[in-house]
C-alpha atoms as a PDB file:
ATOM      1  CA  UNK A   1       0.000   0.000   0.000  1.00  0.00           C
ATOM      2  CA  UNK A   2       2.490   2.456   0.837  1.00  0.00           C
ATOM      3  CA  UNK A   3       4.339   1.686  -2.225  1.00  0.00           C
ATOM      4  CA  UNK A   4       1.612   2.244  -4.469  1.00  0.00           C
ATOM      5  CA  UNK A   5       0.775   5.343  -2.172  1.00  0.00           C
ATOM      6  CA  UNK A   6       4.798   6.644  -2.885  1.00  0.00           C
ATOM      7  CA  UNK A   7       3.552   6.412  -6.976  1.00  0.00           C
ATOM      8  CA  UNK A   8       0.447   7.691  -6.922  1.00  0.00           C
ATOM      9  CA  UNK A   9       2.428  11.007  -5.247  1.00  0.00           C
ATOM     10  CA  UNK A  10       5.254  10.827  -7.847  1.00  0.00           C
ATOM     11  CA  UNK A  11       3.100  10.710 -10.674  1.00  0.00           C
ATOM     12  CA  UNK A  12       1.238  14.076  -9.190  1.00  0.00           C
ATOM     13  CA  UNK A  13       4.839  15.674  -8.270  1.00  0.00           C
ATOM     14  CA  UNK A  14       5.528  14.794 -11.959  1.00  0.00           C
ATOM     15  CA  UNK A  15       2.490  16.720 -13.316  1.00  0.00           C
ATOM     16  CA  UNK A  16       2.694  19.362 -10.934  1.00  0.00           C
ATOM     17  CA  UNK A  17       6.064  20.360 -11.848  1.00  0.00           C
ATOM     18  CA  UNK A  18       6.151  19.686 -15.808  1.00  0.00           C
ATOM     19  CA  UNK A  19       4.428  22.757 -17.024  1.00  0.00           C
ATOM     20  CA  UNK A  20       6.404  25.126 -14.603  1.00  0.00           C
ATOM     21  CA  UNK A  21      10.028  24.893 -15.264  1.00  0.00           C
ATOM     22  CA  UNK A  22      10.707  26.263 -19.322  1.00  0.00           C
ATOM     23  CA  UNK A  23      12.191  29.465 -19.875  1.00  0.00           C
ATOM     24  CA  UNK A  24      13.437  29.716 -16.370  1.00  0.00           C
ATOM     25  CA  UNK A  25      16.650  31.639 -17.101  1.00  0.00           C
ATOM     26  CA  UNK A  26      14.467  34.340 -19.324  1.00  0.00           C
ATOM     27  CA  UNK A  27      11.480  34.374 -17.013  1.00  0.00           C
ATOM     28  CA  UNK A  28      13.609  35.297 -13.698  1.00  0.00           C
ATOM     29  CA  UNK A  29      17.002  36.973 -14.486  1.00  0.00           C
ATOM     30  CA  UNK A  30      17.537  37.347 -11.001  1.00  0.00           C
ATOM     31  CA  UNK A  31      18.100  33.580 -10.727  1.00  0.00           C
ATOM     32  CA  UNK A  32      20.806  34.232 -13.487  1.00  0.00           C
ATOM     33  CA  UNK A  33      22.796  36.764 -11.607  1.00  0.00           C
ATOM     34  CA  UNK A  34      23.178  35.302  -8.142  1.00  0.00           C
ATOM     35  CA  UNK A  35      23.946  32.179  -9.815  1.00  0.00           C
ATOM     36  CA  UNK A  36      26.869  33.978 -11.650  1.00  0.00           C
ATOM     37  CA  UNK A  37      27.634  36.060  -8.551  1.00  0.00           C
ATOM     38  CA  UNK A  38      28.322  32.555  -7.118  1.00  0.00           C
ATOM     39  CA  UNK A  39      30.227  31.088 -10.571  1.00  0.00           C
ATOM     40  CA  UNK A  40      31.795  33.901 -11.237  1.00  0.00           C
ATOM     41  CA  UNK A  41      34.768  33.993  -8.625  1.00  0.00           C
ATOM     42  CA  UNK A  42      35.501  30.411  -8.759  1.00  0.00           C
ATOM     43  CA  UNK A  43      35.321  30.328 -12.409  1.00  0.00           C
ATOM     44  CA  UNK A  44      35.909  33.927 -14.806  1.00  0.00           C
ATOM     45  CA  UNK A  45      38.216  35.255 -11.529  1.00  0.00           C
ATOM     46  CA  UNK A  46      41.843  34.940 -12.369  1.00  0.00           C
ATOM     47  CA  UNK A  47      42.831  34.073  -8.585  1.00  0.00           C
ATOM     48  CA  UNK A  48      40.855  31.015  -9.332  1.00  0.00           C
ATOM     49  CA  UNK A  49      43.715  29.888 -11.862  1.00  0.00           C
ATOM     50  CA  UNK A  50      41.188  27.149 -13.024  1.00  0.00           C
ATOM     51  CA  UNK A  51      43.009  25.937 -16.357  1.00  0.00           C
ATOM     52  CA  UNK A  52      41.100  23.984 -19.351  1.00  0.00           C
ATOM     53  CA  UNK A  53      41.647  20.659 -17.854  1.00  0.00           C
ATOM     54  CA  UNK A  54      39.237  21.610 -14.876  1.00  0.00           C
ATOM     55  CA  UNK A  55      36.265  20.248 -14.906  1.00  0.00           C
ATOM     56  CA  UNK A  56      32.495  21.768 -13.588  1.00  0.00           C
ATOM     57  CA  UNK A  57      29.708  19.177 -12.525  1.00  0.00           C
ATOM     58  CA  UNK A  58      26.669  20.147 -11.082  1.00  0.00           C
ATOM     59  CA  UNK A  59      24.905  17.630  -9.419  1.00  0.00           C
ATOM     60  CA  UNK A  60      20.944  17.945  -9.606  1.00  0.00           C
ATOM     61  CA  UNK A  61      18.932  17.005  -6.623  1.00  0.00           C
ATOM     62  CA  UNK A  62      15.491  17.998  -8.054  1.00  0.00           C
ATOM     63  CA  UNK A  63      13.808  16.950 -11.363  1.00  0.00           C
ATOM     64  CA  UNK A  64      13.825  20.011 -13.429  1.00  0.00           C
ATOM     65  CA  UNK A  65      16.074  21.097 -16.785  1.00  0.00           C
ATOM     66  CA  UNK A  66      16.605  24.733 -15.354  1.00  0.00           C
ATOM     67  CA  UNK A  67      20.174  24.202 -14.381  1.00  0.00           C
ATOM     68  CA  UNK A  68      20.954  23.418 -18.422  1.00  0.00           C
ATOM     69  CA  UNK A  69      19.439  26.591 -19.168  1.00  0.00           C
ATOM     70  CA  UNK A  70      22.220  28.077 -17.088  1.00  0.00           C
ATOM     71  CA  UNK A  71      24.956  26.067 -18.132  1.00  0.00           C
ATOM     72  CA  UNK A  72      24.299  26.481 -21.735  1.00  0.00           C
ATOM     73  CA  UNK A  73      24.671  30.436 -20.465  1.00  0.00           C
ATOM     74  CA  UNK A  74      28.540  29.821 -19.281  1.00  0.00           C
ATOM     75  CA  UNK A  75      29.616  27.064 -21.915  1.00  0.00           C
ATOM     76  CA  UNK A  76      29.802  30.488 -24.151  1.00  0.00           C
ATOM     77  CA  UNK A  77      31.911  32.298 -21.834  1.00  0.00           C
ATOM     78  CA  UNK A  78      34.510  29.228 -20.305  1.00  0.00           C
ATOM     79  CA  UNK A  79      36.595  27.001 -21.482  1.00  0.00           C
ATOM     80  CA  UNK A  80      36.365  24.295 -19.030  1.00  0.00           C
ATOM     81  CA  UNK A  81      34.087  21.351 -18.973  1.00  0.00           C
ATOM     82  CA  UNK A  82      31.235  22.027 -17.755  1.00  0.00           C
ATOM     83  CA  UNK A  83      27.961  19.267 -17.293  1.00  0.00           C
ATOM     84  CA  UNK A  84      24.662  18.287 -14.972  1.00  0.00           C
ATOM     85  CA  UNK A  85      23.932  14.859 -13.809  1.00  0.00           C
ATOM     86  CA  UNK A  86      20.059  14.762 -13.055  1.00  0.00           C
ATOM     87  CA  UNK A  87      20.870  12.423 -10.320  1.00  0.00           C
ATOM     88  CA  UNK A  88      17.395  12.081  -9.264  1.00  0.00           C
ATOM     89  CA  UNK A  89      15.625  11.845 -12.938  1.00  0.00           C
ATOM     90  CA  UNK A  90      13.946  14.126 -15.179  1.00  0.00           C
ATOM     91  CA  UNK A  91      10.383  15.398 -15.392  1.00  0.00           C
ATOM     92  CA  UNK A  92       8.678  13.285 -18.727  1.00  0.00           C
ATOM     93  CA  UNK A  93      11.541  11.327 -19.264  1.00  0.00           C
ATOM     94  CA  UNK A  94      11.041   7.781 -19.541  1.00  0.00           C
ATOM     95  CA  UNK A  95      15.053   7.351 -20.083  1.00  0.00           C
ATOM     96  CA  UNK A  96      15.801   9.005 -16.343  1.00  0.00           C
ATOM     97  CA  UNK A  97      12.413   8.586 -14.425  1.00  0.00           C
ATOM     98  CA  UNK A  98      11.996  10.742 -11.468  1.00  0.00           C
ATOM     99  CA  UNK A  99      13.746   9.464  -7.863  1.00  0.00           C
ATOM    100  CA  UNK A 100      11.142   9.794  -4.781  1.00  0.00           C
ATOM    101  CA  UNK A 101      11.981   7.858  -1.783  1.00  0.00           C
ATOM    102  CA  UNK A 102      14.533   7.502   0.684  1.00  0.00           C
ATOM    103  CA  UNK A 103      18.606   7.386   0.827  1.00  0.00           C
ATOM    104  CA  UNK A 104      20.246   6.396   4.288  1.00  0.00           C
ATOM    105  CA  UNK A 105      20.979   3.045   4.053  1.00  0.00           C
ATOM    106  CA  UNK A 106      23.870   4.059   7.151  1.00  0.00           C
ATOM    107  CA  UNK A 107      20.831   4.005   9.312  1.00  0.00           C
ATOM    108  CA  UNK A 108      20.036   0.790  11.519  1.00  0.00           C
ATOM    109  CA  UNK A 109      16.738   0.804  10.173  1.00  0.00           C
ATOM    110  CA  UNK A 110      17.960  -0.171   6.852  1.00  0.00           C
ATOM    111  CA  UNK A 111      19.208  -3.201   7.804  1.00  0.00           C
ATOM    112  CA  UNK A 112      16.288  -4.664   9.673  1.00  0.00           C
ATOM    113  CA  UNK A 113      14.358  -4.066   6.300  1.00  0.00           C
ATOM    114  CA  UNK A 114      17.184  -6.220   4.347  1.00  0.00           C
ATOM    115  CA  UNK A 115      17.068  -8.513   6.936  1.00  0.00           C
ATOM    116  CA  UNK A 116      13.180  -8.921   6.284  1.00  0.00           C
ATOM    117  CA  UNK A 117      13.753 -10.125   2.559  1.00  0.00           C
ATOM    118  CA  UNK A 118      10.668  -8.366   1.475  1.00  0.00           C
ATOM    119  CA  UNK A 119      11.760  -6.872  -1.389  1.00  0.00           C
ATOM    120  CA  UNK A 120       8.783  -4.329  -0.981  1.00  0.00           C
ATOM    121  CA  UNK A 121      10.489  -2.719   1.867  1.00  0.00           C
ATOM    122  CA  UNK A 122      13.392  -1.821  -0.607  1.00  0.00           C
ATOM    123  CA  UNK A 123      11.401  -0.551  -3.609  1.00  0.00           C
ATOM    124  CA  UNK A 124      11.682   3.254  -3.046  1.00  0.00           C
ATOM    125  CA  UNK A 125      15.404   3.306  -1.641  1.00  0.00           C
ATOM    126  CA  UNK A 126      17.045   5.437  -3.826  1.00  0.00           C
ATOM    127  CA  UNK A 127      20.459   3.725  -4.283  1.00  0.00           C
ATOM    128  CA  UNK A 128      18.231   0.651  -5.686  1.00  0.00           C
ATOM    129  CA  UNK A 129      16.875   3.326  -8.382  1.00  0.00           C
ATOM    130  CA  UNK A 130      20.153   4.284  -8.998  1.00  0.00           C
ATOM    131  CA  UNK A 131      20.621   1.579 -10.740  1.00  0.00           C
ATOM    132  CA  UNK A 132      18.042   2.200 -13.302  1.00  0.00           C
ATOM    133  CA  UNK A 133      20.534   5.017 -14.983  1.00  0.00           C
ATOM    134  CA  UNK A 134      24.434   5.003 -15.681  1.00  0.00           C
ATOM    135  CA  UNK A 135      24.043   8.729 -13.749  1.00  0.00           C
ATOM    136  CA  UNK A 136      25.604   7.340 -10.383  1.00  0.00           C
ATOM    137  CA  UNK A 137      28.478   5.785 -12.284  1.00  0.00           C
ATOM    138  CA  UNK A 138      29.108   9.088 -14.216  1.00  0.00           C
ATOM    139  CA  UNK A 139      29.148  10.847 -10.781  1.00  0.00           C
ATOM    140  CA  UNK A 140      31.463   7.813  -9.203  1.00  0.00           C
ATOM    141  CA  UNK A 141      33.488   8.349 -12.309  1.00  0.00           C
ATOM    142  CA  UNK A 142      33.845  12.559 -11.967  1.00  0.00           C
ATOM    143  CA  UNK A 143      34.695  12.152  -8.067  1.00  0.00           C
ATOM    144  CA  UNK A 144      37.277   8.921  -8.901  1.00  0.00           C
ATOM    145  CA  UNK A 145      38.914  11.295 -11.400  1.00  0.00           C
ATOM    146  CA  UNK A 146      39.390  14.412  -9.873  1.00  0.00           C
ATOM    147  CA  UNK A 147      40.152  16.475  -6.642  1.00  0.00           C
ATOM    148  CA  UNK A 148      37.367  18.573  -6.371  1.00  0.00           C
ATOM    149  CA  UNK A 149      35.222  21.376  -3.993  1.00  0.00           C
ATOM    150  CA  UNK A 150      31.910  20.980  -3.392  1.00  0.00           C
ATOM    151  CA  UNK A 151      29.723  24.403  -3.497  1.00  0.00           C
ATOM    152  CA  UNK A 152      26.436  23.501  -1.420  1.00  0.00           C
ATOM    153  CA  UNK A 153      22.830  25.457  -3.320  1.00  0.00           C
ATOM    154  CA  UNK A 154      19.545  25.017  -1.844  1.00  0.00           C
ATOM    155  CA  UNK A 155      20.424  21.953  -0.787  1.00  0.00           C
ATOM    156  CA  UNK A 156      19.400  20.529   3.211  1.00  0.00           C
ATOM    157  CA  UNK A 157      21.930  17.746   3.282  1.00  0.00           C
ATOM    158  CA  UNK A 158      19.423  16.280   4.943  1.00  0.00           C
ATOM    159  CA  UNK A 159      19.300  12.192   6.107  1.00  0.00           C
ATOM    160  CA  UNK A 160      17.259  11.512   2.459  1.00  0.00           C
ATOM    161  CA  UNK A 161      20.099  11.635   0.678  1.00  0.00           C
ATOM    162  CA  UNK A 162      22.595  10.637   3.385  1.00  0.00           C
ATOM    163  CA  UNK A 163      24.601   7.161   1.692  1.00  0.00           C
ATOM    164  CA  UNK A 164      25.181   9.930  -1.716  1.00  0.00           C
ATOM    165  CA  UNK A 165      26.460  12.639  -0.008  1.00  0.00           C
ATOM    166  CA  UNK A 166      28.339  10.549   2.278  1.00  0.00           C
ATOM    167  CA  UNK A 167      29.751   9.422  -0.522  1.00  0.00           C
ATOM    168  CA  UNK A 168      30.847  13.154  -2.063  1.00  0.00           C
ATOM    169  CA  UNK A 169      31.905  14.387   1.272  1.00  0.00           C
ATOM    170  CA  UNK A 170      34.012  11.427   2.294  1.00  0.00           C
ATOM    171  CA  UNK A 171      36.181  10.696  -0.915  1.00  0.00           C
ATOM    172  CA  UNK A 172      39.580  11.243  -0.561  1.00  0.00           C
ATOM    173  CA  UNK A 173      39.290  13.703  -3.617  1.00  0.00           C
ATOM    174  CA  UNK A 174      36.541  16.266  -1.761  1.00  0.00           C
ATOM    175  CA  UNK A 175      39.125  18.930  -0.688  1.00  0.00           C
ATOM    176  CA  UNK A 176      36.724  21.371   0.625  1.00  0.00           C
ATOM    177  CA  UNK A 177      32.891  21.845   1.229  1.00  0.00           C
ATOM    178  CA  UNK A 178      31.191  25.973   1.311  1.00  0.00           C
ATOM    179  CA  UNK A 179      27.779  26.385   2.238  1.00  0.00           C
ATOM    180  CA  UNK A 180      25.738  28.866   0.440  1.00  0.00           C
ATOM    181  CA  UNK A 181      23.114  29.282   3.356  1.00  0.00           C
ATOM    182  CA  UNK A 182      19.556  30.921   3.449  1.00  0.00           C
ATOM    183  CA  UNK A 183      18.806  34.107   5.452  1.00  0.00           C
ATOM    184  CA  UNK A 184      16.025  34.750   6.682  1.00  0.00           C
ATOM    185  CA  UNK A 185      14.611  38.514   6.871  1.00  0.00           C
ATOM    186  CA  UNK A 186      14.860  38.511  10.772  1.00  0.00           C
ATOM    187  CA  UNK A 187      18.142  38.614  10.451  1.00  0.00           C
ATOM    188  CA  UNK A 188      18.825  34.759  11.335  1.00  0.00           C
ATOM    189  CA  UNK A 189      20.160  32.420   8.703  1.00  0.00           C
ATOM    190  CA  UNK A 190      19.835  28.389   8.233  1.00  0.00           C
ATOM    191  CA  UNK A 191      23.782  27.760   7.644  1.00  0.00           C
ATOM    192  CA  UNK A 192      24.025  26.321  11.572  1.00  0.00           C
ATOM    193  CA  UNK A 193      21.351  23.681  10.869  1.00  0.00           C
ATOM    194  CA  UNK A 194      22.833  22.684   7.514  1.00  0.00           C
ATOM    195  CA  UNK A 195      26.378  22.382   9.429  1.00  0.00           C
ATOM    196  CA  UNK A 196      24.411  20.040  11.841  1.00  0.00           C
ATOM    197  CA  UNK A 197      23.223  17.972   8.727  1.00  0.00           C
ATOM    198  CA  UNK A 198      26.343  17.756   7.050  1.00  0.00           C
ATOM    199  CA  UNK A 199      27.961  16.646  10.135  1.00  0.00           C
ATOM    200  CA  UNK A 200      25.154  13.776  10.158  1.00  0.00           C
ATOM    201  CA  UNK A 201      26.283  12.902   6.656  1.00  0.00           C
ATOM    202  CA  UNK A 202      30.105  12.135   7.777  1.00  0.00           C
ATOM    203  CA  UNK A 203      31.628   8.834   9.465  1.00  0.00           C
ATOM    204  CA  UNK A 204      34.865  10.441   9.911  1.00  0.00           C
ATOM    205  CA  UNK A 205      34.476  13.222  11.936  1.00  0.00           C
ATOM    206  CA  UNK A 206      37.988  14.771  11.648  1.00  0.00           C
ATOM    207  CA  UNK A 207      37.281  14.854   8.015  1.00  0.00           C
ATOM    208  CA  UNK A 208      33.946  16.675   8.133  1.00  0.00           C
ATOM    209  CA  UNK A 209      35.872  19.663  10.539  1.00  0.00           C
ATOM    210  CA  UNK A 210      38.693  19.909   8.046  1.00  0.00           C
ATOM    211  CA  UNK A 211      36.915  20.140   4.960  1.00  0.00           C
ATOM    212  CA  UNK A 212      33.798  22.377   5.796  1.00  0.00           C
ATOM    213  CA  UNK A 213      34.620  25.690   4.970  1.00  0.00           C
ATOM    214  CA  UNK A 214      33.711  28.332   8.433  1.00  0.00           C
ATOM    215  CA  UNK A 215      30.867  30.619   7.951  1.00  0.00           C
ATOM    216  CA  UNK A 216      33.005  33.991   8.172  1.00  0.00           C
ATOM    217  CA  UNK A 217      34.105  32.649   4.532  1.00  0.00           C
ATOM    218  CA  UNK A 218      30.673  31.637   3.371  1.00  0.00           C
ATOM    219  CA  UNK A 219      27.538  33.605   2.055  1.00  0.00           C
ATOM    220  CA  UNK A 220      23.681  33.571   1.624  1.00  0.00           C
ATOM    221  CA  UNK A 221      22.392  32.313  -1.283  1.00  0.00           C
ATOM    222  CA  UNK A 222      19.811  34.731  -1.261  1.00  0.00           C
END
């Protein structure tokens, strides 16, 4: 029941979102600019030093083509590779169907459901979706390849994606993670909670403290 239940809510997520994600980068410009506000020091600055065997992956937690828009924006103006992995599926896409379910299989839970042998437990576990696509072996391939920062957007880090992240943060490669937090208009901001989720996302603890980048050299996203 609850599988069918996890379906019936993808297919309305699916419809819901289709006819409300074209002409993103035309329709709001000011997307555009903060988004090359963040780009543009780590990628057009020449303190960067980023040289044309660098290489620029975003990694797409939602189901939307709006990040292409963008990058088809900067593949005029760079030199440097620069791609999207839809890691979670597309919208209308029957080649990379949309991802909705659930991606900690570090918690204790897990195992009691693999221990059940009910394959129904294990339908809507993401890293068994995974498999559907090559997209987790061209991320395993980019993070294998190269030492690399990872620049956190609108993203919660939050326990549903805890095994992939895990898997970003703890590779010997990740050199360095920066938070691009929310503030709020009180005056408070969300980048202590997202620290607190990241750290959930780490085994090695040591590793978490010497990669996350401190606030004082971090910034809202918006």
């Amino acid at each position: 029941m609850l599988n069918k239940d996890f379906l019936e809510i993808s297919s309305f997520l699916e419809k819901y979102l289709s006819p409300n994600t074209s002409n993103r980068i035309g329709t709001i410009p000011k997307i555009l600019d903060k988004l090359k506000s963040i780009i543009q020091p780590e990628i057009f600055s020449k303190s960067a030093k980023l040289n044309d065997n660098d290489n620029i992956l975003f990694l797409v937690f939602n189901y939307t083509n709006t990040i292409d828009e963008y990058i088809s924006y900067f593949k005029n103006q760079i030199s440097q590779n620069i791609n999207s992995i839809q890691i979670h599926g597309e919208l209308i896409n029957s080649k990379n169907p949309i991802i909705f379910g659930y991606g900690d299989e570090l918690d204790e839970e897990y195992i009691k459901l693999e221990n059940t042998h009910n394959n129904s437990f294990l339908e809507n576990i993401k890293s068994i979706k995974y498999l559907q696509t090559p997209n987790y072996r061209y991320l395993l391939n980019f993070i294998e390849s190269y030492a690399y920062n990872v620049y956190i957007m609108d993203h919660s880090c939050g326990m549903s994606d805890r095994t992939l992240l895990n898997t970003i943060f703890e590779s010997d490669n990740c050199k360095s993670i920066k938070i691009y937090y929310h503030k709020r208009e009180d005056g408070t901001d969300d980048h202590n909670e997202k620290i607190m989720n990241i750290s959930r996302n780490f085994k090695d603890k040591p590793s978490m403290r010497s990669k996350v980048i401190d606030k004082t050299n971090c910034e809202p996203l918006i």
